[in-house]
N, C-alpha and C. Protein backbone atom coordinates (compact mmCIF):
# COMPACT_ATOMS: atom_id res chain seq x y z
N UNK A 1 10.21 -0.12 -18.05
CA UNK A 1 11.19 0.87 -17.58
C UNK A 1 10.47 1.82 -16.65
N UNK A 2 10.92 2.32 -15.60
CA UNK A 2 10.20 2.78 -14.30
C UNK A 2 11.17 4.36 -14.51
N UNK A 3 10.10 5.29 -14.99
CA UNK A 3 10.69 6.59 -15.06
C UNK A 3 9.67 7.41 -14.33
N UNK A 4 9.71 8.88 -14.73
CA UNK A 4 9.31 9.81 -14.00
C UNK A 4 10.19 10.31 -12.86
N UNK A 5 9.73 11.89 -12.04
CA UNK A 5 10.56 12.67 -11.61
C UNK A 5 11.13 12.05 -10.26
N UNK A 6 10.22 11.47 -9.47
CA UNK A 6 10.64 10.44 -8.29
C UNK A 6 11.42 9.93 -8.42
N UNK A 7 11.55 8.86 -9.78
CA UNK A 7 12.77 7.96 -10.10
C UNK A 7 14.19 8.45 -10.94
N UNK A 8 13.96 9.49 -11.12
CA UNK A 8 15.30 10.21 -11.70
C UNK A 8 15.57 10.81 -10.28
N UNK A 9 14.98 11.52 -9.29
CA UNK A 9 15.37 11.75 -8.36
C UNK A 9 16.41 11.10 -6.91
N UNK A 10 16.07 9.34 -7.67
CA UNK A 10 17.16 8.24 -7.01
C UNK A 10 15.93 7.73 -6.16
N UNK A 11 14.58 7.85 -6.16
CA UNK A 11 13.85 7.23 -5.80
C UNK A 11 13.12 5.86 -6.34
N UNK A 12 13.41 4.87 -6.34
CA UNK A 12 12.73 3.75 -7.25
C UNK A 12 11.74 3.44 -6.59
N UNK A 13 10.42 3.89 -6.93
CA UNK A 13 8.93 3.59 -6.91
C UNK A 13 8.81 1.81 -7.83
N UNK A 14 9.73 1.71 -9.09
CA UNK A 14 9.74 0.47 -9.25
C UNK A 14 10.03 -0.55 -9.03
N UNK A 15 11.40 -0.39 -8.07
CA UNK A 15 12.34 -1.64 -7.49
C UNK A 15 12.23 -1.22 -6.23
N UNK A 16 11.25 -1.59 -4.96
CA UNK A 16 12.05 -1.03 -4.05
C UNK A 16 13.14 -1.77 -2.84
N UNK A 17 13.70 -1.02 -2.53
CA UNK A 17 15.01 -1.73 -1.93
C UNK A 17 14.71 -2.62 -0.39
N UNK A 18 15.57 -3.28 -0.04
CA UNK A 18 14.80 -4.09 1.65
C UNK A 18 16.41 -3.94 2.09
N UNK A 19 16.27 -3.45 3.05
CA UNK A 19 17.21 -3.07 3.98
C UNK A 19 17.40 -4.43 4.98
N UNK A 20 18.67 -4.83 5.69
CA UNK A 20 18.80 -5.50 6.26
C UNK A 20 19.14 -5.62 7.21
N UNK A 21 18.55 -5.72 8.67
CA UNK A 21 19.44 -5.42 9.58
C UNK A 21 19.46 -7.02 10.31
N UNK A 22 20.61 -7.40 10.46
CA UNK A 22 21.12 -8.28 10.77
C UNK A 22 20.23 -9.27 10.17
N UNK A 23 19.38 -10.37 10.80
CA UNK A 23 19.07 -11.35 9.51
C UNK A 23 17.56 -10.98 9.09
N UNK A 24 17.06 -9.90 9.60
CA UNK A 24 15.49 -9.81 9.68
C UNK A 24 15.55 -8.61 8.46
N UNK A 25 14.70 -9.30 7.54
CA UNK A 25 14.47 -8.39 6.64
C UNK A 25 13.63 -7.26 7.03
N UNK A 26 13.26 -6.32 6.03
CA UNK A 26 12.83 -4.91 6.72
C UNK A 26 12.74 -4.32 5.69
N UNK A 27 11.58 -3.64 5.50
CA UNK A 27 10.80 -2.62 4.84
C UNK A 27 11.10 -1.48 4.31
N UNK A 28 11.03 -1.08 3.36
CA UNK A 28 11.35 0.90 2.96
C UNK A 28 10.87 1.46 4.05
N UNK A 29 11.18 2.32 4.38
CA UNK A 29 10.29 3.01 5.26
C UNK A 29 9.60 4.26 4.84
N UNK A 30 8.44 4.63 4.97
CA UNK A 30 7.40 5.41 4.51
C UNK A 30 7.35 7.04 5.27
N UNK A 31 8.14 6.52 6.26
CA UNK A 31 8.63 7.78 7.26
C UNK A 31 9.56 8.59 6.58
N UNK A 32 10.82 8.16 5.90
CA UNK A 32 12.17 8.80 5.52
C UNK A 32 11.41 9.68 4.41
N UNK A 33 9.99 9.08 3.74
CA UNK A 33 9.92 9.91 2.48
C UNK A 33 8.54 10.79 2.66
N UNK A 34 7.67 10.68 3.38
CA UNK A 34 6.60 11.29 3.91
C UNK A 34 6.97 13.03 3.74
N UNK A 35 7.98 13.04 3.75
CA UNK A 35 8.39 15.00 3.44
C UNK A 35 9.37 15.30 2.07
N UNK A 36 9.35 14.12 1.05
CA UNK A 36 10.10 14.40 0.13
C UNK A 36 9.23 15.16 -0.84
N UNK A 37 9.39 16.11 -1.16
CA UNK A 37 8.42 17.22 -1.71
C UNK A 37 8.50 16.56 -3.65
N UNK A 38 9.56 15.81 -3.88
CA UNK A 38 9.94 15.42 -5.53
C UNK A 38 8.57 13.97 -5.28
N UNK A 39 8.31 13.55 -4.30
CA UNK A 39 7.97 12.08 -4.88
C UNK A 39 6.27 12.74 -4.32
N UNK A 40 6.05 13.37 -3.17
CA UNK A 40 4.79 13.66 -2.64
C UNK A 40 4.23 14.82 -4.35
N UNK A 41 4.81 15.23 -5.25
CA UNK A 41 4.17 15.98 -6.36
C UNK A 41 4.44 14.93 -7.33
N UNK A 42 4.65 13.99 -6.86
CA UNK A 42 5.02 12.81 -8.24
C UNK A 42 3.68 12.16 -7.81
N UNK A 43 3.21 12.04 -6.48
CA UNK A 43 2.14 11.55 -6.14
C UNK A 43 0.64 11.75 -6.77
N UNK A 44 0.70 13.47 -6.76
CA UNK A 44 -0.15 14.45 -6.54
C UNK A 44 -0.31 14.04 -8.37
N UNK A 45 0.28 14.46 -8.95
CA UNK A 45 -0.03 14.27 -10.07
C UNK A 45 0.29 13.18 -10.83
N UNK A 46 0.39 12.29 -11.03
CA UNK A 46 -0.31 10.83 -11.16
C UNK A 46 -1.79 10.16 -10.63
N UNK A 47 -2.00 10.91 -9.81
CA UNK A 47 -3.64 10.73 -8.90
C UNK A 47 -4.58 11.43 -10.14
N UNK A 48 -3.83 12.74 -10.46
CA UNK A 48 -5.11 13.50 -11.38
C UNK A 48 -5.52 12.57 -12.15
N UNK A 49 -4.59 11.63 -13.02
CA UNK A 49 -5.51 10.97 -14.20
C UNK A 49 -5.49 9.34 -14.14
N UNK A 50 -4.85 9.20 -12.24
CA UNK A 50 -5.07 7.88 -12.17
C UNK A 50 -6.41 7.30 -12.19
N UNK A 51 -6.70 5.94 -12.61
CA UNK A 51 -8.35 5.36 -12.11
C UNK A 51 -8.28 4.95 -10.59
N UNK A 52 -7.02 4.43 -10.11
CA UNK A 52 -7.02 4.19 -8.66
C UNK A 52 -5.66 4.44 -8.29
N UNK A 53 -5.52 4.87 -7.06
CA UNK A 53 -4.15 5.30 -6.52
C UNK A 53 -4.78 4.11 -5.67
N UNK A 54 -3.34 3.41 -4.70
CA UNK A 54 -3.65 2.26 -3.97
C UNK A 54 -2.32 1.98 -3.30
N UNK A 55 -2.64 2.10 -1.82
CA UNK A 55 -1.30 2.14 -1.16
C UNK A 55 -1.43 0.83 0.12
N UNK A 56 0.00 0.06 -0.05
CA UNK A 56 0.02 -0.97 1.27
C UNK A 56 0.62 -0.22 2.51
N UNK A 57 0.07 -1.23 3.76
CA UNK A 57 0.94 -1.06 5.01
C UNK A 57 0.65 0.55 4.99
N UNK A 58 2.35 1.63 5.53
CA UNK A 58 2.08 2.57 5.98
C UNK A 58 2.23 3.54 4.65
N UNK A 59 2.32 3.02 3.45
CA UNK A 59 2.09 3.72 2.04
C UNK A 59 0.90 5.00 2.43
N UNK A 60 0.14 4.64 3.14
CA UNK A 60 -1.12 5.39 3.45
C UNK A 60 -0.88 6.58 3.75
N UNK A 61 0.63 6.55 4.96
CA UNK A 61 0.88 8.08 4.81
C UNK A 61 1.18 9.31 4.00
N UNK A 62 2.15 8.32 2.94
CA UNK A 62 2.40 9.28 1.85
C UNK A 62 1.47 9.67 1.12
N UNK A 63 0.00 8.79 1.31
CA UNK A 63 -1.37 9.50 0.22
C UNK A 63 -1.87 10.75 1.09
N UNK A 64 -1.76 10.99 2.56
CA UNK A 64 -2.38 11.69 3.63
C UNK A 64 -1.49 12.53 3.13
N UNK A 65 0.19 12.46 3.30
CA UNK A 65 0.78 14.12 3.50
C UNK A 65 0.76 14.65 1.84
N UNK A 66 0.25 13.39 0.71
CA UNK A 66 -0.09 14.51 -0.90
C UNK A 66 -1.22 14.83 -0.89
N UNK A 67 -1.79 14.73 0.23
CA UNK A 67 -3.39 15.29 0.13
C UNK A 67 -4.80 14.89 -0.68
N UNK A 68 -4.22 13.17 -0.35
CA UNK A 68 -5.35 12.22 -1.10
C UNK A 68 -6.38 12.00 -0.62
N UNK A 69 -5.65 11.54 0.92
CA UNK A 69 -7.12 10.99 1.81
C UNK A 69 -7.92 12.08 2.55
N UNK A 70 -7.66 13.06 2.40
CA UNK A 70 -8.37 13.98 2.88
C UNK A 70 -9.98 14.02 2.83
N UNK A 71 -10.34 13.93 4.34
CA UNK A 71 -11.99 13.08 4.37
C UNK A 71 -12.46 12.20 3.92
N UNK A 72 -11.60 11.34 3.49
CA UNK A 72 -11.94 9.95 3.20
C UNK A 72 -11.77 9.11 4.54
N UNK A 73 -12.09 7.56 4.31
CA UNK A 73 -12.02 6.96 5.01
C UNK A 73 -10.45 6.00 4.68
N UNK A 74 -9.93 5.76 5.72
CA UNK A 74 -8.41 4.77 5.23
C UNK A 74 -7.73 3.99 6.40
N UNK A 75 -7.23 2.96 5.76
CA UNK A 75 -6.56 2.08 7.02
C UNK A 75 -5.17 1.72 6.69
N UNK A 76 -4.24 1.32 7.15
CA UNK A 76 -2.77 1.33 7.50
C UNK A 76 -2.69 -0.12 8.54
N UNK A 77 -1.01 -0.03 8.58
CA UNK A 77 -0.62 -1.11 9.26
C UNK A 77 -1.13 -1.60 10.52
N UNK A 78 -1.67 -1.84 11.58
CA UNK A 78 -1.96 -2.00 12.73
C UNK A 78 -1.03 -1.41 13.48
N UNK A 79 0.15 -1.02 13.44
CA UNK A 79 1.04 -0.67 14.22
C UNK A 79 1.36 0.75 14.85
N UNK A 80 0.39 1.11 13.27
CA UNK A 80 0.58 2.76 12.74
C UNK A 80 -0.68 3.63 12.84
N UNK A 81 -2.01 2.98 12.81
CA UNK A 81 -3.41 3.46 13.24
C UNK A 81 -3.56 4.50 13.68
N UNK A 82 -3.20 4.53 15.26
CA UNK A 82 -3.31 5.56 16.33
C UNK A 82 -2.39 6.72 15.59
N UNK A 83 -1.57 6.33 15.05
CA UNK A 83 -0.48 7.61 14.26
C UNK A 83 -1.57 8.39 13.23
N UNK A 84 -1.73 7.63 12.34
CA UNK A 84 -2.85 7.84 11.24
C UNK A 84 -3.82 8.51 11.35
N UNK A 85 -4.76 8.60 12.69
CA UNK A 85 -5.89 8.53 13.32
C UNK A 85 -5.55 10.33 13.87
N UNK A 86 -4.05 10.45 14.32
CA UNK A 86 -3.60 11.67 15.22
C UNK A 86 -3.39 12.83 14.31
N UNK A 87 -3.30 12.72 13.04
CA UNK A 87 -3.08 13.60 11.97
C UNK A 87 -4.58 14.23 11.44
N UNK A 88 -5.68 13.33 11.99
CA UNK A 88 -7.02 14.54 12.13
C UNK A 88 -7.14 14.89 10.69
N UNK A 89 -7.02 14.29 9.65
CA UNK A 89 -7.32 14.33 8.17
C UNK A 89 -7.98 13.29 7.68
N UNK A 90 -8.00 12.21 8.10
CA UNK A 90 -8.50 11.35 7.73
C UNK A 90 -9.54 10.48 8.98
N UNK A 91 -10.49 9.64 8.30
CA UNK A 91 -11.34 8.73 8.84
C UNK A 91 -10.91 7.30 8.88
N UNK A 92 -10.33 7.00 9.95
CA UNK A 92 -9.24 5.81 9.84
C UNK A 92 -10.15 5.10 10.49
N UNK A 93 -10.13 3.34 9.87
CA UNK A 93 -10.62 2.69 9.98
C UNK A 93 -9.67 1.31 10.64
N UNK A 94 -10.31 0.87 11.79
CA UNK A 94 -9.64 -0.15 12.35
C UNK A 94 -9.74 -1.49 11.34
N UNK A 95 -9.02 -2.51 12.14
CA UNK A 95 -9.75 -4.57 11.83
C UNK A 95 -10.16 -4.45 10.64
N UNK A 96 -9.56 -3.75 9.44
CA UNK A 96 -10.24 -4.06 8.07
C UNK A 96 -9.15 -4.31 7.15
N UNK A 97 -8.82 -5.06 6.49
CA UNK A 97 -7.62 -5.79 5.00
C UNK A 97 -7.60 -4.57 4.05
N UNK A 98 -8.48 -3.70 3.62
CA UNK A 98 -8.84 -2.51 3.03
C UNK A 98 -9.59 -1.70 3.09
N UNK A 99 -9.53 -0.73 2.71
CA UNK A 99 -10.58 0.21 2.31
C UNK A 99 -10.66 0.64 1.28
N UNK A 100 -12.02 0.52 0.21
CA UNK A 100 -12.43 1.79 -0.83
C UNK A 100 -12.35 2.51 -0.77
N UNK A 101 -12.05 3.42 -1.24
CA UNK A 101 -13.26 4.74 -1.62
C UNK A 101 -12.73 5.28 -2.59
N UNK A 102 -13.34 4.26 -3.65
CA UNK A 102 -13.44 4.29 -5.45
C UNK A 102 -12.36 5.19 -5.90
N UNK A 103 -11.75 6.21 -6.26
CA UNK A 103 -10.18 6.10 -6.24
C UNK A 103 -9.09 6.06 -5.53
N UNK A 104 -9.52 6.20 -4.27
CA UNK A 104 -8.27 5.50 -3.36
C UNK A 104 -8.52 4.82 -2.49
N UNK A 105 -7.57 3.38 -2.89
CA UNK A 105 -8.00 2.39 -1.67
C UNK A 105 -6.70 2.37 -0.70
N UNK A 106 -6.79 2.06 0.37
CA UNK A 106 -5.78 1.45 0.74
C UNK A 106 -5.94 0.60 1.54
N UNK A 107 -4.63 -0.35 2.29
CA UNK A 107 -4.41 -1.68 2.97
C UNK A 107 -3.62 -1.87 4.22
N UNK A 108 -4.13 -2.55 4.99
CA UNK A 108 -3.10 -2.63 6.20
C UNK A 108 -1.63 -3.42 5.43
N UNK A 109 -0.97 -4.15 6.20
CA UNK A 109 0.38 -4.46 6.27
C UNK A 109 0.53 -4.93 4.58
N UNK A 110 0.98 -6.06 5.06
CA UNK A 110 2.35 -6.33 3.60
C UNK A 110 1.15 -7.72 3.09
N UNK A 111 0.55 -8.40 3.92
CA UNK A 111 0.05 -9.47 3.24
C UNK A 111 -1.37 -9.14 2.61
N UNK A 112 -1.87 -7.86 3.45
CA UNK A 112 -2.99 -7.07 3.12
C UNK A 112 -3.04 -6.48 1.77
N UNK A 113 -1.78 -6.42 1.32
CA UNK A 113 -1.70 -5.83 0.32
C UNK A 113 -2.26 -6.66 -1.01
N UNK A 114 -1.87 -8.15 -0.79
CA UNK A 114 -1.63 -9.18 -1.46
C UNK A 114 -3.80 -9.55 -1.65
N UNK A 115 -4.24 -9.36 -0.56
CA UNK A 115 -5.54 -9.10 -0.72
C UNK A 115 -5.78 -8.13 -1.92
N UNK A 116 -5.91 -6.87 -1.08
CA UNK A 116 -6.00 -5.51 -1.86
C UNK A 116 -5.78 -5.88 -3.35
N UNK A 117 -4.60 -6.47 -3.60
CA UNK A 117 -3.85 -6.18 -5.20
C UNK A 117 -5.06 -7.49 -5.66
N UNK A 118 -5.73 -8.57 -5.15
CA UNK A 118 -6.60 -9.23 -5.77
C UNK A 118 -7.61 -8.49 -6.01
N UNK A 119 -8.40 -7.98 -4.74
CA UNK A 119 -9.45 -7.45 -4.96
C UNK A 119 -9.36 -6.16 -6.14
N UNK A 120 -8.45 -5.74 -6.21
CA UNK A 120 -8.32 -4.85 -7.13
C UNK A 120 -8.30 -5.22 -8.74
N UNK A 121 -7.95 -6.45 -9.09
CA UNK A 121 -7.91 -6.99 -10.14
C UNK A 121 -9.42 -7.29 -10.59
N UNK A 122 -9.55 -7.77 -9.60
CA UNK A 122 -11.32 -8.31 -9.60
C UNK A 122 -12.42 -7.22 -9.67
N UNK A 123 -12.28 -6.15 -9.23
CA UNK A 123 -12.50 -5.00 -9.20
C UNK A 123 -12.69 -3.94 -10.64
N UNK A 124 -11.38 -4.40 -11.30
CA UNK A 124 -11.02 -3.84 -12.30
C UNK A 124 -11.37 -4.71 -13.87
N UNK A 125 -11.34 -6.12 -13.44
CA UNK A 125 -11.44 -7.35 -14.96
C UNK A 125 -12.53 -8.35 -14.38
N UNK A 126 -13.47 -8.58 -12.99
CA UNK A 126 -14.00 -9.78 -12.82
C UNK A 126 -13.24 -10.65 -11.96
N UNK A 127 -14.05 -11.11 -11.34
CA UNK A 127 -13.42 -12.27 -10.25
C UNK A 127 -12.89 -13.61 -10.84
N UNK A 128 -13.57 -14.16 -12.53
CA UNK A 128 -12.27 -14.74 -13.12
C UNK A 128 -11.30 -15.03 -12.87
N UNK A 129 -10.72 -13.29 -13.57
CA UNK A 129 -9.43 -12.78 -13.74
C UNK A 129 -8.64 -13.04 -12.58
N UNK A 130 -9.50 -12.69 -11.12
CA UNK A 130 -8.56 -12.65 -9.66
C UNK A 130 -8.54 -14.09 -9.40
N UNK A 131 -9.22 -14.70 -9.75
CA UNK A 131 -9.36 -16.08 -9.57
C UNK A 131 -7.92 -16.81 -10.52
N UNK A 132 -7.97 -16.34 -11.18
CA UNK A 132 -6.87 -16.60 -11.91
C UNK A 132 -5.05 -16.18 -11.56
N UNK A 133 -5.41 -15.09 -11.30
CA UNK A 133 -4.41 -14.56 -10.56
C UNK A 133 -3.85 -14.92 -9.15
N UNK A 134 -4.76 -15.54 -8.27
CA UNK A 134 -4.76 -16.05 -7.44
C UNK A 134 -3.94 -17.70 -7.32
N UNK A 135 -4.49 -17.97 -8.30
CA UNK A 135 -3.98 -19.71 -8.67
C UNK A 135 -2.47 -19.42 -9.56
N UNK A 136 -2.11 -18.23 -10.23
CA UNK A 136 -1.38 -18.28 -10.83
C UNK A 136 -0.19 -17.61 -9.78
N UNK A 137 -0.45 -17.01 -8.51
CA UNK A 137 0.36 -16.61 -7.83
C UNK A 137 0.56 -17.78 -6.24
N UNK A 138 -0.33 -18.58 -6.42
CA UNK A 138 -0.13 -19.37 -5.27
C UNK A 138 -0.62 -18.89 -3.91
N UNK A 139 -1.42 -18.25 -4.18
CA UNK A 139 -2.14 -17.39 -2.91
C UNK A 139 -3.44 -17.92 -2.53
N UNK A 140 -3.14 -18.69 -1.04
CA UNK A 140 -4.42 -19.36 -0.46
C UNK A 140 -4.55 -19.05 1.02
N UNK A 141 -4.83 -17.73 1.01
CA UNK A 141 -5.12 -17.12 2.48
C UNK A 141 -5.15 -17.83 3.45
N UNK A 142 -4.38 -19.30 3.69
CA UNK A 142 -4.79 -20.34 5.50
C UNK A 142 -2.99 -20.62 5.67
N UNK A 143 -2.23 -19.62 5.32
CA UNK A 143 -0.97 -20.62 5.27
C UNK A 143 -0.80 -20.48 7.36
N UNK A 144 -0.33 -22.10 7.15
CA UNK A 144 0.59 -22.34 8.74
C UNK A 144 1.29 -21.11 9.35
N UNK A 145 0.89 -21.00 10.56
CA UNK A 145 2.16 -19.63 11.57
C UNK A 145 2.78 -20.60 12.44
N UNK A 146 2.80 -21.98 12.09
CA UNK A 146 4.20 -22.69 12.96
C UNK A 146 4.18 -23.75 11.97
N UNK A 147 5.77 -24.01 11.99
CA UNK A 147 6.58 -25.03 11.57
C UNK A 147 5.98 -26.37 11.84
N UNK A 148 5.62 -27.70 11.01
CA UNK A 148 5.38 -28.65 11.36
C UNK A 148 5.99 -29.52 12.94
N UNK A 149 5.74 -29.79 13.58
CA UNK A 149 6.73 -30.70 15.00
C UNK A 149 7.48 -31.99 13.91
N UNK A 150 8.89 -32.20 14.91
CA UNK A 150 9.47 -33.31 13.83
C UNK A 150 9.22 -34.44 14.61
């Protein structure tokens, strides 16, 4: 059950929703909530006694405007960098799947994440465990970017 003040607020941090515009699926957007003051203190305090806060794609912003990454190092979507980079709080890092820095990591896009959430397992239980997780999720980092020819 996915509670707390964010999610009574009509925010689901547990389900989140994919918007559709015409047939191309599409993302929450990280922009609409970057100033929601209920979910950025839902942030803030969950960090105090988290072991890792860990954000995909442009998630990164919402750790910058609760005042996570502050002088840390962090990376984001490729799309969003130069944005990231312009807010002068953080040490943004290009061409990298993640970044550490031992309680907050974060990840470029959406498949980066799918990294991240391994390395994080592995991180957290042994490469086993990610190894396991890996085979049990079907995740083999070479998939095809074109359709077979018929």
């Amino acid at each position: 059950m996915c509670e707390g003040p964010a999610h009574r607020a009509g925010h689901d941090l547990c389900h989140g929703t994919v918007k559709r515009r015409a047939d191309r699926p599409r993302r929450p957007r990280s922009r609409a909530e970057v100033d929601n003051p209920v979910l950025l203190d839902f942030l803030r305090e969950r960090a105090r006694s988290a072991e890792i806060v860990a954000s995909v794609c442009t998630g990164a912003f919402l750790l910058e405007r609760a005042g996570l990454l502050s002088g840390k190092r962090a990376t984001t979507h490729w799309a969003s960098i130069d944005r990231l980079r312009a807010l002068g709080t953080v040490e943004v890092v290009d061409d990298q799947r993640w970044v550490d820095e031992g309680q907050v990591v974060t990840s470029a896009g959406v498949s980066a994440g799918i990294d991240v959430s391994l390395y994080l397992v592995a991180r957290l239980w042994g490469n086993a465990i990610a190894a396991e997780v890996q085979k049990d999720i079907e995740y083999f980092p070479a998939p095809p970017t074109l359709a077979p020819s018929a």
